[in-house]
Protein backbone atom coordinates (compact mmCIF):
# COMPACT_ATOMS: atom_id res chain seq x y z
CA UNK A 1 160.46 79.95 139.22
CA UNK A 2 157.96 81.02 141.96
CA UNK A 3 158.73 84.25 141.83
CA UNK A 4 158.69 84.44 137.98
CA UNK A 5 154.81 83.48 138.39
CA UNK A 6 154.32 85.89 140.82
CA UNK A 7 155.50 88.67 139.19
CA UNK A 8 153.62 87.74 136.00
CA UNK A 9 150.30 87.06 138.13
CA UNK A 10 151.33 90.64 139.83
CA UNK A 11 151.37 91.99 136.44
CA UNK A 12 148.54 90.27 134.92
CA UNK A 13 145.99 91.98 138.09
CA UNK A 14 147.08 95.13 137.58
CA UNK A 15 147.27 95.18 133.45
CA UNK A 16 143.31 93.47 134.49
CA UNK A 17 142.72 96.54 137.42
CA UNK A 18 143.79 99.40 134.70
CA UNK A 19 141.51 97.94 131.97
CA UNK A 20 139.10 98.00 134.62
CA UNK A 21 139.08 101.68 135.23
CA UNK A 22 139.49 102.27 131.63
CA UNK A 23 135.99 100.90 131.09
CA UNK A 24 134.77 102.86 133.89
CA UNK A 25 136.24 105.91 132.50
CA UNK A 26 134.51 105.30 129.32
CA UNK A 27 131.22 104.44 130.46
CA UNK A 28 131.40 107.70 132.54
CA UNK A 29 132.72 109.21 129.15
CA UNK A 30 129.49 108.22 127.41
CA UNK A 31 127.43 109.10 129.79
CA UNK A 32 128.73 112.38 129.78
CA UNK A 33 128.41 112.56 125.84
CA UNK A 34 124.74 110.89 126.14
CA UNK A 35 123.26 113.60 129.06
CA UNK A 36 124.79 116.52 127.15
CA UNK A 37 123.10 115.39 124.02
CA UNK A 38 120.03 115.04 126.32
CA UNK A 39 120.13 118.44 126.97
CA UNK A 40 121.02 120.02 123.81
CA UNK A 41 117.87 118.24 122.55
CA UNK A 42 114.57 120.34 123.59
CA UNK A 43 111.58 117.81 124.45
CA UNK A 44 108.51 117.58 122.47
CA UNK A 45 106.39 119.72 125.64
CA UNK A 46 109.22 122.73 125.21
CA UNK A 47 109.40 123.14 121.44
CA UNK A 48 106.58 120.98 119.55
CA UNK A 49 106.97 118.76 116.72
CA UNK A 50 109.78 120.03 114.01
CA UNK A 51 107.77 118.04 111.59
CA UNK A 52 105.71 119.13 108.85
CA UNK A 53 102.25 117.27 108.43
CA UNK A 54 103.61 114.34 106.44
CA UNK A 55 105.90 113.59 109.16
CA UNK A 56 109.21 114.49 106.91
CA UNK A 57 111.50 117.46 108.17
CA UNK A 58 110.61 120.77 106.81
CA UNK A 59 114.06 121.47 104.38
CA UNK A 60 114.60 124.90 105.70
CA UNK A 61 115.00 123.71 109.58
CA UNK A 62 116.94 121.26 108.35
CA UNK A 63 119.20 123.68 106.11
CA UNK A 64 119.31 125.81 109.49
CA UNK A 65 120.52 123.16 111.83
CA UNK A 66 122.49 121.77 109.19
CA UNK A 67 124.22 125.59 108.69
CA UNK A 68 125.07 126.23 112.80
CA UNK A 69 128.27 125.45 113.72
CA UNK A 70 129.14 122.39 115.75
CA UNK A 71 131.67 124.10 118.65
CA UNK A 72 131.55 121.76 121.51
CA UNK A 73 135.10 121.46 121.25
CA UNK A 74 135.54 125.27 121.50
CA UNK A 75 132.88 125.16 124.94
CA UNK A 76 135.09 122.88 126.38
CA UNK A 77 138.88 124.53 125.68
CA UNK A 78 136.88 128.10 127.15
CA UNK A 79 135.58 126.00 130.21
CA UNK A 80 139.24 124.46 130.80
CA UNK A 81 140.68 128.02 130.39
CA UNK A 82 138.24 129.54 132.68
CA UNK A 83 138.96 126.98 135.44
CA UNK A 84 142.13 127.14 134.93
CA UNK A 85 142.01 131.23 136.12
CA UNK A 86 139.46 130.10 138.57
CA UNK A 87 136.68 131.05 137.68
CA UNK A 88 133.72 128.69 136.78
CA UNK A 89 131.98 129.34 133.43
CA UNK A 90 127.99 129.96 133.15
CA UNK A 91 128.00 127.81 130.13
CA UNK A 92 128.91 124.55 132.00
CA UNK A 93 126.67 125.63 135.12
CA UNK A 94 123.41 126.01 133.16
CA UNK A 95 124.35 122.93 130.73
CA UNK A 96 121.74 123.61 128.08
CA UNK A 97 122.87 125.93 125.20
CA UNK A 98 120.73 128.38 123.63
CA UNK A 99 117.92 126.86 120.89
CA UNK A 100 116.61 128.46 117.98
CA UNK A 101 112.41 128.34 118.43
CA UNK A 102 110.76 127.13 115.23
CA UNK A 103 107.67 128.41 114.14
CA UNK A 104 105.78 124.85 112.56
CA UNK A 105 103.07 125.67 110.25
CA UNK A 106 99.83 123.08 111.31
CA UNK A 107 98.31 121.81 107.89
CA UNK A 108 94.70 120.81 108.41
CA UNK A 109 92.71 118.97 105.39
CA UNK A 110 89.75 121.19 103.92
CA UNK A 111 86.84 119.04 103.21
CA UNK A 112 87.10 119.37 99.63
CA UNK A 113 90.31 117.55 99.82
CA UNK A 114 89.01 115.05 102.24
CA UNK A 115 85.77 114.51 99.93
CA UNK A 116 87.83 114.07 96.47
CA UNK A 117 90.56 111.95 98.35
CA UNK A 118 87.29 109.74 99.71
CA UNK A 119 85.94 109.39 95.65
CA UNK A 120 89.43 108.51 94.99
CA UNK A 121 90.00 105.75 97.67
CA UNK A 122 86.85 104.66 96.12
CA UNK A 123 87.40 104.95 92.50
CA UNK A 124 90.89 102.67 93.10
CA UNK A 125 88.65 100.00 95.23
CA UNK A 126 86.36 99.63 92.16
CA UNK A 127 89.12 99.68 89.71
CA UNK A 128 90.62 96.22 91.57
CA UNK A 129 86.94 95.18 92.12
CA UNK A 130 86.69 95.04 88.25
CA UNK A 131 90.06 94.05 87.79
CA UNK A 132 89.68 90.91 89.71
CA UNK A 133 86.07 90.07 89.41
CA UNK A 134 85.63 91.40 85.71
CA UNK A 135 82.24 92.88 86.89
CA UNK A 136 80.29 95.16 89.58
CA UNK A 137 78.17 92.08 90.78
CA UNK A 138 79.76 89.49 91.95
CA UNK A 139 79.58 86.29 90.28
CA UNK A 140 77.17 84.31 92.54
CA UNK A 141 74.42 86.69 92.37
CA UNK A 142 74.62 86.77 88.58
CA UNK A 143 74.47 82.47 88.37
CA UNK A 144 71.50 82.81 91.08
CA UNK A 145 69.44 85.52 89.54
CA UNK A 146 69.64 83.54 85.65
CA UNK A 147 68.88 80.50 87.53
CA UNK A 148 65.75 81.23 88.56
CA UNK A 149 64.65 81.68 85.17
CA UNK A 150 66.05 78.87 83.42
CA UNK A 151 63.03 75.99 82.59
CA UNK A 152 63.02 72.76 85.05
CA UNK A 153 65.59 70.28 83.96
């Protein structure tokens, strides 16, 4: 009986110790996947904003990232075959694959557009002012301007 539980306490440590590393492996695993991303992503300093002036992607970077091939998987089988020979490939070395550099046209607002987009701002603010209030003076200072001239009561 004793050494029933000790075998199955033996057995329940080490099932525990290899799930253990597992997690280990896989936290190394992700970190691996989440610094490689890191570096296939350029920073804001190295390549500017992607963005057009409305903050949307433009649709032809998009259409050109979308279009490149996704070979990490064929990186990695060249980088096993190289080590494999002995030799160490540049690719893993360096770490960053190649980007494309994107030329980002800067839209800057003329002042004509800035002036009719002011007129409309203030068009729409009347428009609810009306709306709301039914008039372009407000209510109080209609009632006290007629009644000042209405006779003593």
């Amino acid at each position: 009986m004793l050494a029933n539980l000790n075998v199955l306490l033996n057995d329940f440590v080490a099932e525990r110790l290899h799930n253990i590393s597992l997690t280990n492996q896989l936290e190394t695993l992700q970190d691996e996947i989440s610094s490689r991303e890191r570096s296939r992503t350029p920073s804001l300093h190295e390549e500017g904003f992607r963005t057009t002036f409305n903050g949307l992607p433009d649709e032809e970077i998009m259409s050109d990232v979308m279009s490149e091939p996704f070979d990490d998987e064929k990186d990695d089988s060249s980088a096993d075959n190289d080590d494999e020979n002995g030799q160490i490939s540049k690719t893993r070395e360096v770490g960053i694959p190649n980007h494309r550099e994107f030329s980002i046209r800067r839209h800057s607002s003329s002042f004509l557009s800035t002036f009719l987009l002011f007129f409309l701002y203030l068009f729409i603010f009347l428009a609810i002012w009306i709306n709301l209030y039914g008039a372009l003076v407000p209510s109080w200072v209609y009632i006290q301007v007629h009644h000042d001239h209405l006779p003593p009561q």
